[in-house]
C-alpha atoms as a PDB file:
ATOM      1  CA  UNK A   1     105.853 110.143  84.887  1.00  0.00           C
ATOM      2  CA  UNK A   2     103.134 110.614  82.236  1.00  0.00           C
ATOM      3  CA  UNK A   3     100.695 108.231  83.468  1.00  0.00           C
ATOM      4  CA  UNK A   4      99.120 107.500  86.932  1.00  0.00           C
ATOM      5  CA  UNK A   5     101.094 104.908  88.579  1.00  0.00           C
ATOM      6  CA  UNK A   6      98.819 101.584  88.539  1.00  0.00           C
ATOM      7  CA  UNK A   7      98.398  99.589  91.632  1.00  0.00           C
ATOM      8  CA  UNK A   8      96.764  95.755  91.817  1.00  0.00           C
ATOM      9  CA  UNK A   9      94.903  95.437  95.367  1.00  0.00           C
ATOM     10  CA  UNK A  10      94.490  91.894  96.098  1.00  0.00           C
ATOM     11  CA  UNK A  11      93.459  89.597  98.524  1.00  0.00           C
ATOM     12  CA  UNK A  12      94.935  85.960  98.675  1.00  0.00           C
ATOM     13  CA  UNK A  13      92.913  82.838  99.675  1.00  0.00           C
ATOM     14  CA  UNK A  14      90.318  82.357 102.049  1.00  0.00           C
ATOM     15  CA  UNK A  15      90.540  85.513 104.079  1.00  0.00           C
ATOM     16  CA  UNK A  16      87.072  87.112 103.514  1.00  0.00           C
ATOM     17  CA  UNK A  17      87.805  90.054 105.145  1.00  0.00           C
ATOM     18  CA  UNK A  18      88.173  92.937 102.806  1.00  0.00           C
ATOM     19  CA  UNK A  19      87.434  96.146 104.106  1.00  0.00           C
ATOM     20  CA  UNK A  20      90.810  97.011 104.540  1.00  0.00           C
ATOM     21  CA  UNK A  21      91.326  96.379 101.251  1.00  0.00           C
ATOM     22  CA  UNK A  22      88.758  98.019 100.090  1.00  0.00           C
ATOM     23  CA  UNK A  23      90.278 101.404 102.114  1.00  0.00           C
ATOM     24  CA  UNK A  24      93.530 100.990 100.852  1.00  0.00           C
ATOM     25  CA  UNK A  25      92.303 100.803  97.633  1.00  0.00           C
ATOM     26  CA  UNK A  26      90.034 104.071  97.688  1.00  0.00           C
ATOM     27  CA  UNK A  27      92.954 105.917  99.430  1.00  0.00           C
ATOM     28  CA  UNK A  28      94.962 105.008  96.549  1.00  0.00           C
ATOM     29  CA  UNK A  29      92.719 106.082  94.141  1.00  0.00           C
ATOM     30  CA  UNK A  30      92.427 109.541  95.864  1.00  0.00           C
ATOM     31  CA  UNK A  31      95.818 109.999  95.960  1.00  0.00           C
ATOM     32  CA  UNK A  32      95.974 109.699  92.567  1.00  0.00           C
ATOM     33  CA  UNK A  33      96.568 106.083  91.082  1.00  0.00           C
ATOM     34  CA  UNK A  34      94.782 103.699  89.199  1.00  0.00           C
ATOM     35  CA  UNK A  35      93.569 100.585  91.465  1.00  0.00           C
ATOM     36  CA  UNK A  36      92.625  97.679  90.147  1.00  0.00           C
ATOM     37  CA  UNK A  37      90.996  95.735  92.572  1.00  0.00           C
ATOM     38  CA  UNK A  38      90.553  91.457  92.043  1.00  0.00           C
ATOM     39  CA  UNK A  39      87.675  90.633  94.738  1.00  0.00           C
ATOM     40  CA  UNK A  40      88.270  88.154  97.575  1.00  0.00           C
ATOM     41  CA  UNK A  41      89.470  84.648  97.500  1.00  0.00           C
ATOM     42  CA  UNK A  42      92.451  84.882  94.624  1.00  0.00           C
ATOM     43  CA  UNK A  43      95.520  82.922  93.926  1.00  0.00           C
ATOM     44  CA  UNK A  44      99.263  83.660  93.460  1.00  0.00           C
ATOM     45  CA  UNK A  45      98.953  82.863  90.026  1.00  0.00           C
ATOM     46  CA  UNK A  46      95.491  84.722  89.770  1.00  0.00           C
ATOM     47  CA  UNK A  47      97.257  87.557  90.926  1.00  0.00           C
ATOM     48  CA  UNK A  48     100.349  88.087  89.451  1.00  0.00           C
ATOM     49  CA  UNK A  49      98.323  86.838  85.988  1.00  0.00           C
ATOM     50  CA  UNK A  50      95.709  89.991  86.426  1.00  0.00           C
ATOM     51  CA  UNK A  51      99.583  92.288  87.189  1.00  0.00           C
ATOM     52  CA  UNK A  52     101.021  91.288  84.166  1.00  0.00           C
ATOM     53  CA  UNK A  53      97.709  92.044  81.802  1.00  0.00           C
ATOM     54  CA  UNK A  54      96.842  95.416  84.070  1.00  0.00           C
ATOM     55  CA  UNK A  55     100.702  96.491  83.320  1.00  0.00           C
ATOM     56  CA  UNK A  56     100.408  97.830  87.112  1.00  0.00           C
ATOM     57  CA  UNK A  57     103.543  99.126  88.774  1.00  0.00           C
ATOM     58  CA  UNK A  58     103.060  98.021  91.987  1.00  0.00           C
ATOM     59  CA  UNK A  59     101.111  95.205  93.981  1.00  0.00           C
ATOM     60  CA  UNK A  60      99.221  95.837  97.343  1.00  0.00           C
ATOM     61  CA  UNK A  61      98.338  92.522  98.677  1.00  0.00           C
ATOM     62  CA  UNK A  62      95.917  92.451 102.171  1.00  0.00           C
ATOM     63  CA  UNK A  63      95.957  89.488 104.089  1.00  0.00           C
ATOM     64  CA  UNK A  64      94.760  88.739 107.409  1.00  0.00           C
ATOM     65  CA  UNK A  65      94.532  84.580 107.348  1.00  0.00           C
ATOM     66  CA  UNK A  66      98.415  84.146 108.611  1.00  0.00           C
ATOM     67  CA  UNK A  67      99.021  82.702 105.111  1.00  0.00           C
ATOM     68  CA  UNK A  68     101.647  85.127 104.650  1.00  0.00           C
ATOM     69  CA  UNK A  69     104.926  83.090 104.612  1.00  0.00           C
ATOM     70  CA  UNK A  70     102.945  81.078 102.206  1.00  0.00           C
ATOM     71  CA  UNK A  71     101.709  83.297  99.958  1.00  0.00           C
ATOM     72  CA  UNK A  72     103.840  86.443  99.337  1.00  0.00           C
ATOM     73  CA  UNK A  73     106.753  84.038  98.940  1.00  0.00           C
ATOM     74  CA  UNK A  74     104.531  82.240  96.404  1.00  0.00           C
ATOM     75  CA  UNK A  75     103.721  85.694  94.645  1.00  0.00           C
ATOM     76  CA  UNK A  76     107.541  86.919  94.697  1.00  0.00           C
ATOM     77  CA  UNK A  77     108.618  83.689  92.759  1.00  0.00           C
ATOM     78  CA  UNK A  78     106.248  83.889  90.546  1.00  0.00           C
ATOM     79  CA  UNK A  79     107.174  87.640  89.817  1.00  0.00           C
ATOM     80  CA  UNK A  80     110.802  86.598  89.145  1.00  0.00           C
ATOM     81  CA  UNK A  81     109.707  83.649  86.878  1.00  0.00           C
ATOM     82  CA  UNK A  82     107.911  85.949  84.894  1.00  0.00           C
ATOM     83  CA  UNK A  83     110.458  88.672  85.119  1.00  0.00           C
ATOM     84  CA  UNK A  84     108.781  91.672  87.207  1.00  0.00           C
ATOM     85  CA  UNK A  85     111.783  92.760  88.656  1.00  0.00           C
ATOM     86  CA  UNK A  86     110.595  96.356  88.691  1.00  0.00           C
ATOM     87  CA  UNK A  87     107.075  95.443  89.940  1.00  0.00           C
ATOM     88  CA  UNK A  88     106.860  96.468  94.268  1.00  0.00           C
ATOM     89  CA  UNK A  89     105.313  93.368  96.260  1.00  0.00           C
ATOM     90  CA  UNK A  90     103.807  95.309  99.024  1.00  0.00           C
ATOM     91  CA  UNK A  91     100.929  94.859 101.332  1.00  0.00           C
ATOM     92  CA  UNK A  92      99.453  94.201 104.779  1.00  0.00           C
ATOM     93  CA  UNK A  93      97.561  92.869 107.509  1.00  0.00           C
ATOM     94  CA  UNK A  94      98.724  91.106 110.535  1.00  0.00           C
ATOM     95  CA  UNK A  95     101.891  89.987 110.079  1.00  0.00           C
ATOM     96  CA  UNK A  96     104.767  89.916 112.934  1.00  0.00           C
ATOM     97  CA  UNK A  97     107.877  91.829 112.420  1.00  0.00           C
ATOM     98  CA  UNK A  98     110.086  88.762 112.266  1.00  0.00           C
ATOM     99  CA  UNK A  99     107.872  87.400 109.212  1.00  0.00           C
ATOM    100  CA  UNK A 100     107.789  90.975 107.905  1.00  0.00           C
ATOM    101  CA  UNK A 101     111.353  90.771 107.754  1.00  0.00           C
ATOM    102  CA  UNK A 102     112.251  87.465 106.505  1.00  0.00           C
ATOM    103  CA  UNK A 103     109.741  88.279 103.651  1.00  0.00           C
ATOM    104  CA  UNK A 104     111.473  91.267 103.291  1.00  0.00           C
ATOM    105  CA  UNK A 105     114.749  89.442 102.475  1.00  0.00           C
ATOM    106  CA  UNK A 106     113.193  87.330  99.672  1.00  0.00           C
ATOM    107  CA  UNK A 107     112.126  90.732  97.842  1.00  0.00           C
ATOM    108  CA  UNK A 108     108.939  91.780  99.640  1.00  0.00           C
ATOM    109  CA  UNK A 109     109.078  95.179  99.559  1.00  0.00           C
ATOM    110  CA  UNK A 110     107.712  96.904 102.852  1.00  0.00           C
ATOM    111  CA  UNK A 111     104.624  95.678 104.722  1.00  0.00           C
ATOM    112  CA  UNK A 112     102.531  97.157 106.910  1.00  0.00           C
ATOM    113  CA  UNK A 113     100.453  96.515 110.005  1.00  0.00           C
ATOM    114  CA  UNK A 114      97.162  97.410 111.024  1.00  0.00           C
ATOM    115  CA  UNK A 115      96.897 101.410 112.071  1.00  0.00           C
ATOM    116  CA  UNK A 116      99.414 102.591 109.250  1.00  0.00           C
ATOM    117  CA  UNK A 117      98.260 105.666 107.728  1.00  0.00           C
ATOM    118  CA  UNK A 118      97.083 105.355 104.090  1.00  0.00           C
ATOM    119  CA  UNK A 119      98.986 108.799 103.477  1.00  0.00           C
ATOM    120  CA  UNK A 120     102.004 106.446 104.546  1.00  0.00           C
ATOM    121  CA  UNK A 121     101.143 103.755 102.490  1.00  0.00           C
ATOM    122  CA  UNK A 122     100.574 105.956  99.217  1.00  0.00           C
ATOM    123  CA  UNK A 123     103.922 107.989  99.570  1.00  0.00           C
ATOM    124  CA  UNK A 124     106.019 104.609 100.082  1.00  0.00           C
ATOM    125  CA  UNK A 125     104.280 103.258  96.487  1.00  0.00           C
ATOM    126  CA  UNK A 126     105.040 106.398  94.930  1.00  0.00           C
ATOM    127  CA  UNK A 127     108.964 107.043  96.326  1.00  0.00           C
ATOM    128  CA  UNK A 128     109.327 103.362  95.837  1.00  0.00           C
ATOM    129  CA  UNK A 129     107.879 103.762  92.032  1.00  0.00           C
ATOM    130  CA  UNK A 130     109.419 106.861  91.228  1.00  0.00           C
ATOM    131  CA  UNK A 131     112.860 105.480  92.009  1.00  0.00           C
ATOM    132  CA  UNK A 132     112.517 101.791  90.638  1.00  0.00           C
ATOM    133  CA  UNK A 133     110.070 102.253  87.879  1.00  0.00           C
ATOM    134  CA  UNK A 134     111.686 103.346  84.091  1.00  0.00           C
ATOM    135  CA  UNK A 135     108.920 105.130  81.936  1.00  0.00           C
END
């Protein structure tokens, strides 16, 4: 690969907390990608909108609300409509397995809970990039 891989870090609607994010995002960036982070309180549309003008490879969405089954489904059909097939929908925050998996069937890629390593969550975004991603 001849650039960094790119990663959006968002968070989605009215969770407020975003210290996680804010870790994820700095453990990222010392791993080696580029984060682009949007701030607290975005949309779907807001987020997938900032994606597709950031060119990112993957997205890293925190949430915390128990919006999930609301908005990473949201996100993921509004990835296909604009035809980011090779984009990774990741994230975390408290969401139960069961959820983690049904979103997982709908093209989520993996999620993670709370107390993941952020070694774990940077080698998943680069395996899953390196294999999915055409440069």
């Amino acid at each position: 690969m001849n650039r960094p891989i790119r990663v959006l870090v968002a968070k989605v609607g009215l969770d407020g907390h975003d210290r996680g994010a804010k870790v994820i995002a700095t453990a990222l960036r010392d791993a080696g990608m580029e984060v682009i982070y949007t701030g607290l309180r975005q949309t779907p549309e807001m987020v997938v909108n900032a994606a597709l003008q950031e060119d990112v490879d993957a997205i890293g969405v925190s949430i915390l609300s128990g919006a999930h089954m609301t908005v990473f489904p949201k996100i993921i059909a509004l990835m296909k409509e604009k035809k980011m097939n090779d984009v990774l929908l990741t994230g975390g925050g408290i969401i139960p397995e069961e959820d983690m998996n049904t979103l997982k069937n709908l093209g989520v890629g993996n999620l993670f809970a709370p107390g993941t390593t952020t070694t774990d969550i940077a080698s998943y975004i680069k395996t899953w990039v390196k294999e999915n991603r055409q440069f």
